[in-house]
N, C-alpha and C. Protein backbone atom coordinates (compact mmCIF):
# COMPACT_ATOMS: atom_id res chain seq x y z
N UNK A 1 0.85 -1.18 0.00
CA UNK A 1 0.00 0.00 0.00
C UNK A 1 0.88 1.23 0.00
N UNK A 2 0.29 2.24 -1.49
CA UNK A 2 1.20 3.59 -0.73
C UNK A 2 1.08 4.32 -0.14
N UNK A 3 1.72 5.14 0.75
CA UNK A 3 1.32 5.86 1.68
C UNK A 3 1.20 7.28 1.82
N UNK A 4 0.11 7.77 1.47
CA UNK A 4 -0.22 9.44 0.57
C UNK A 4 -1.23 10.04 1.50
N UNK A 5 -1.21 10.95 1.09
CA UNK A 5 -1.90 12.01 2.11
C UNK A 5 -3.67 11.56 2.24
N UNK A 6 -3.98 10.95 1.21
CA UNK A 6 -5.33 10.09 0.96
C UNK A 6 -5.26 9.26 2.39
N UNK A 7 -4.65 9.17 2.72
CA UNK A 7 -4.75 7.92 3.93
C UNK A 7 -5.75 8.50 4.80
N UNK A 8 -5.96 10.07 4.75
CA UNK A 8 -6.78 9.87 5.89
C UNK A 8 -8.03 10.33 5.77
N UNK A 9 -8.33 10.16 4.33
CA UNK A 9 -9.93 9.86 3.96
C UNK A 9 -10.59 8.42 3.99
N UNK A 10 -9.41 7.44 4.69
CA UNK A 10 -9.79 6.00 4.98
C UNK A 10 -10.74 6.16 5.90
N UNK A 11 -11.58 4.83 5.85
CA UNK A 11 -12.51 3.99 7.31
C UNK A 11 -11.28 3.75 8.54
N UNK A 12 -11.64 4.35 9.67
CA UNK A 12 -10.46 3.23 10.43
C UNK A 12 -11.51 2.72 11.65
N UNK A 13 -12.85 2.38 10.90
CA UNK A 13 -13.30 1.62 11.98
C UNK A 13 -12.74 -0.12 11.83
N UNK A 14 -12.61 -0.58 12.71
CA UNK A 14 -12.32 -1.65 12.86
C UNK A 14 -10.86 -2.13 12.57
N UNK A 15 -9.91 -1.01 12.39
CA UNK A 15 -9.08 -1.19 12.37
C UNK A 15 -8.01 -0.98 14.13
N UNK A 16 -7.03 -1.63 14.13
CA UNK A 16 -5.76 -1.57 15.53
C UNK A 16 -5.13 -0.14 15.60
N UNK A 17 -5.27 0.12 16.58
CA UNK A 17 -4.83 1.72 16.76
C UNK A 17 -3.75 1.99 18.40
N UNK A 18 -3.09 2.46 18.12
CA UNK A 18 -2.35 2.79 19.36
C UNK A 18 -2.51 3.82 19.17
N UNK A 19 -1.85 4.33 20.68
CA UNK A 19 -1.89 6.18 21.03
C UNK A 19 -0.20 6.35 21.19
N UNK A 20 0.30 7.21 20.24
CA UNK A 20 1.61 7.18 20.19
C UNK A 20 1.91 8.44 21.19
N UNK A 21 1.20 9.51 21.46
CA UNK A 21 1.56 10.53 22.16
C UNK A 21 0.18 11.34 21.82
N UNK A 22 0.03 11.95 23.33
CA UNK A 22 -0.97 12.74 23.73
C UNK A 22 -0.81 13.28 25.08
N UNK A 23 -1.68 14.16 25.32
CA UNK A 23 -1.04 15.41 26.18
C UNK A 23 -1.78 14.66 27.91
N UNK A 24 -2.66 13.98 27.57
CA UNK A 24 -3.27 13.11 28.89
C UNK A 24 -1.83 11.86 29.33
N UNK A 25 -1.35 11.95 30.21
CA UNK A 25 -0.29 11.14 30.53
C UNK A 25 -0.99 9.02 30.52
N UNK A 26 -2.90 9.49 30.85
CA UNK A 26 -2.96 8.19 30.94
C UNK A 26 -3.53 7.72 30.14
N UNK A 27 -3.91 8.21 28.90
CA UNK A 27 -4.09 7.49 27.71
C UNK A 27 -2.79 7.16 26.95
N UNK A 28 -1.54 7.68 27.42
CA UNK A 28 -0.19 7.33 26.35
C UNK A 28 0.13 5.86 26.33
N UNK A 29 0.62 4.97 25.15
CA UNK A 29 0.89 3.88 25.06
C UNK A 29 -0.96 2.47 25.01
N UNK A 30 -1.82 3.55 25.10
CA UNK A 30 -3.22 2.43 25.11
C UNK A 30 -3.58 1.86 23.80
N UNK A 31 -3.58 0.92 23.50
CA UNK A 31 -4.21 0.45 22.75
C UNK A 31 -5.08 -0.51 22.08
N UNK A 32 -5.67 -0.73 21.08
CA UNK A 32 -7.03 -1.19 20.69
C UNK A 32 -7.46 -1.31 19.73
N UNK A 33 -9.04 -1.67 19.06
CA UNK A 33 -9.74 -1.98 17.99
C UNK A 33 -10.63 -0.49 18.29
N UNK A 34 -10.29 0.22 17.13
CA UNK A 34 -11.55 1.08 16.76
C UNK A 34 -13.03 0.74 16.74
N UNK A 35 -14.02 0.61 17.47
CA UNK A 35 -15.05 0.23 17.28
C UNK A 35 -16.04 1.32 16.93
N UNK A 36 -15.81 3.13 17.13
CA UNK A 36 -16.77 4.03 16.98
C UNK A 36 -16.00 5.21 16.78
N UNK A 37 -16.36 6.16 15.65
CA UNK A 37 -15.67 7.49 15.83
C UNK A 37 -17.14 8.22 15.16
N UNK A 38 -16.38 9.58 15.94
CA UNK A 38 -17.33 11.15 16.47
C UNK A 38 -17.12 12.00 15.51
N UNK A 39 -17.19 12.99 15.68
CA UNK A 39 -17.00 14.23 14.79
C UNK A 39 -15.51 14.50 15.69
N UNK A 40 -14.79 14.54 17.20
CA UNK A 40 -13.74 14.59 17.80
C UNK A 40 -12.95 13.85 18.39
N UNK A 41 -13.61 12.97 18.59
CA UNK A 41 -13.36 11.53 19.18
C UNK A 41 -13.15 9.90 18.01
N UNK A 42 -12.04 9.07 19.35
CA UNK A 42 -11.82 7.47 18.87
C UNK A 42 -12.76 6.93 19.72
N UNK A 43 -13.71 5.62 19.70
CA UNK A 43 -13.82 5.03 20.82
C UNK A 43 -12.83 3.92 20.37
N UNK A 44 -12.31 3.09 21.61
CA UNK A 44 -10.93 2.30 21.38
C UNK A 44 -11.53 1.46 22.39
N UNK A 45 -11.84 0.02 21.99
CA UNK A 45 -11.66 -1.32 22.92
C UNK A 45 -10.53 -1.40 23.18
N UNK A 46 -10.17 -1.31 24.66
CA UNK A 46 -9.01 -1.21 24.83
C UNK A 46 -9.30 -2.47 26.47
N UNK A 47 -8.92 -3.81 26.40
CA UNK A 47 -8.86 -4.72 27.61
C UNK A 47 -10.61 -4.83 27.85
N UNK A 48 -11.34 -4.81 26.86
CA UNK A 48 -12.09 -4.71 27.12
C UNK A 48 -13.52 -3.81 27.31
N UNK A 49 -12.88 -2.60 27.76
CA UNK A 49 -13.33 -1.41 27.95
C UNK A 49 -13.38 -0.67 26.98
N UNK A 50 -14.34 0.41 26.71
CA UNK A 50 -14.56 1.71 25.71
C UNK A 50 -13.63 2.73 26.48
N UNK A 51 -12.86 3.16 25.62
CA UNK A 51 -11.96 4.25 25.76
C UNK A 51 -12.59 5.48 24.90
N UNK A 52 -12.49 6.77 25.40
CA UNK A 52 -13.03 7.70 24.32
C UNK A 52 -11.69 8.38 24.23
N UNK A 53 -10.93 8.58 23.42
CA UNK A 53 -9.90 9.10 22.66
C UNK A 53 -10.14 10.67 22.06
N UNK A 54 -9.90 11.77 22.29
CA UNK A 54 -10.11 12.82 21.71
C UNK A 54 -8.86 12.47 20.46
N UNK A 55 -9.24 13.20 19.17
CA UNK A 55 -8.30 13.34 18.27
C UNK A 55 -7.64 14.22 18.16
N UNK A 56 -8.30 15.39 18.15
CA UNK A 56 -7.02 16.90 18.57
C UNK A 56 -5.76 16.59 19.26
N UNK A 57 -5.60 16.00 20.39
CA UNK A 57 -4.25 15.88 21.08
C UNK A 57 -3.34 14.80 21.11
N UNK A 58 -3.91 13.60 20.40
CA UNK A 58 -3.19 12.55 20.20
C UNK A 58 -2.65 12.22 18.64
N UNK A 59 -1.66 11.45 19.13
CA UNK A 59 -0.75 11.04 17.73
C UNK A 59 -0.78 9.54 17.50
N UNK A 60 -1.31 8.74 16.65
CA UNK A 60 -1.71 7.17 16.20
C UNK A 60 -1.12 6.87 15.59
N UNK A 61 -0.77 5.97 15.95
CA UNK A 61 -0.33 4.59 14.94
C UNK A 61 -1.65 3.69 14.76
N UNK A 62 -1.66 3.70 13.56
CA UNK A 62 -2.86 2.35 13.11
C UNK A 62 -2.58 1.53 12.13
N UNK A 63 -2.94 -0.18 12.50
CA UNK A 63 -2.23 -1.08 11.80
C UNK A 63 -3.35 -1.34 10.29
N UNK A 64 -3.51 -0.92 9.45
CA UNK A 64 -3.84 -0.92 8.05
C UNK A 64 -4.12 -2.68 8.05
N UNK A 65 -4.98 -2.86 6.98
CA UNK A 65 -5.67 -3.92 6.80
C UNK A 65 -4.15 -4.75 6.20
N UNK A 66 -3.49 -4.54 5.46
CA UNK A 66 -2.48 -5.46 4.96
C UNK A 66 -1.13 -5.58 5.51
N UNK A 67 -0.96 -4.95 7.31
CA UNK A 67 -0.25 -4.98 7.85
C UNK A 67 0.76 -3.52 8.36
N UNK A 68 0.61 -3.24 7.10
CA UNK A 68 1.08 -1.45 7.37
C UNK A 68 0.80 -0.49 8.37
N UNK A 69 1.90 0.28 9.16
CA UNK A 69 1.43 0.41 10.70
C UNK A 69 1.48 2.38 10.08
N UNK A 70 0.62 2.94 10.00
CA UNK A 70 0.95 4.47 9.63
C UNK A 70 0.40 5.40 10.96
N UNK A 71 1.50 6.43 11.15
CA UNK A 71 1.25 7.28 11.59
C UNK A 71 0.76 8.57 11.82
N UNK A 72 -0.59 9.05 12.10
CA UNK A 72 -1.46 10.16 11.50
C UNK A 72 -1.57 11.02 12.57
N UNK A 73 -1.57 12.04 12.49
CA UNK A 73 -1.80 12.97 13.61
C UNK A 73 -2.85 13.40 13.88
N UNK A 74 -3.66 13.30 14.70
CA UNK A 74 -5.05 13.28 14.82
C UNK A 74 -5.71 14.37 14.71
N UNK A 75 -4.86 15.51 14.36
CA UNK A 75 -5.91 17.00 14.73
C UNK A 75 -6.00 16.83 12.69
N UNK A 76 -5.36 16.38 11.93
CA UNK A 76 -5.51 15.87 10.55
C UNK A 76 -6.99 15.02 10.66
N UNK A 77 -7.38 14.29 11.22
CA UNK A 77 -8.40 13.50 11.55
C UNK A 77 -9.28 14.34 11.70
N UNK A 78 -9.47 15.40 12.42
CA UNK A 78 -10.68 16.00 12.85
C UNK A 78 -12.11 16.19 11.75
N UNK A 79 -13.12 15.96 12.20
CA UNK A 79 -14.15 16.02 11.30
C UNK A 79 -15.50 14.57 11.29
N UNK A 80 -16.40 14.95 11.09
CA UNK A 80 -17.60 13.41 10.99
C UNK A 80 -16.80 12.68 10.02
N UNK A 81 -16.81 11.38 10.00
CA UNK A 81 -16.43 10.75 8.78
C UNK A 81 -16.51 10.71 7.97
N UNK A 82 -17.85 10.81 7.97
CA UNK A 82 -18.42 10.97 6.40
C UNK A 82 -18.40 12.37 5.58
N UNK A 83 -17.68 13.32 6.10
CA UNK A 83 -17.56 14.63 5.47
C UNK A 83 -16.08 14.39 5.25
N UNK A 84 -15.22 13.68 5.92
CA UNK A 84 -13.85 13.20 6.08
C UNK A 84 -13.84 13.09 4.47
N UNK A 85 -13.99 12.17 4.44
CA UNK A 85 -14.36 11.23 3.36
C UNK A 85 -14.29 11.99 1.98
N UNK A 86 -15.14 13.03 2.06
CA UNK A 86 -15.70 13.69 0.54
C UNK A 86 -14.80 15.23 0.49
N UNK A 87 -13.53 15.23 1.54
CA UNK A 87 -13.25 16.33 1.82
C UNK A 87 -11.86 16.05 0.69
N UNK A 88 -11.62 17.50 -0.05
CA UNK A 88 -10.87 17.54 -1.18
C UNK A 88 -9.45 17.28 -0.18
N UNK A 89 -8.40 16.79 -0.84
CA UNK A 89 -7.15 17.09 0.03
C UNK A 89 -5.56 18.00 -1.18
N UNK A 90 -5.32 18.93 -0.86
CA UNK A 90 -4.70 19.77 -1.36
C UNK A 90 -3.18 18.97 -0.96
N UNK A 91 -2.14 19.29 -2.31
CA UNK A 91 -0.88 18.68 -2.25
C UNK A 91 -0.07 19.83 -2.25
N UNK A 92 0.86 19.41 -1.22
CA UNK A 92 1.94 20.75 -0.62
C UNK A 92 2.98 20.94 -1.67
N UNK A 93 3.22 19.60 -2.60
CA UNK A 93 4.55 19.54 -4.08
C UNK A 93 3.73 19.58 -5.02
């Protein structure tokens, strides 16, 4: 898979997600199966439990369906999904 700025008009429900860094000391290092996202928020099965994840302050790693682990910065994330989705993405080169 290549890895382009498109990545983050993906689904990442149901995809593996860690929290690589965020400004809450006790969400750092949690991780989980995406089961629900917000217009600001992850929810993250995490041991079991629903975790609610804000996206503004955290930094993810998520493991891609064919193994690929990419790193997205979540305030890039911000938005309903489904506007995510249909939202143009402008190239910096």
């Amino acid at each position: 898979m290549k890895i382009t700025p498109a990545i983050t008009q993906s689904e990442f429900i149901g995809l593996d997600a860690k929290i690589a860094k965020n400004s809450n000391q006790s969400l750092m290092k949690m991780k989980g199966k995406i089961i629900d996202e917000t217009r600001n928020t992850f929810i993250i099965l995490h041991e079991g439990k629903q975790k609610i994840i804000p996206k503004d302050i955290s930094l993810f790693h998520f493991t891609m369906q064919n193994g690929t682990i990419v790193e997205i910065d979540g305030k890039l994330l911000l938005g309903r999904p489904e506007d995510r989705v249909k939202k143009r993405i402008r190239r910096l080169w």
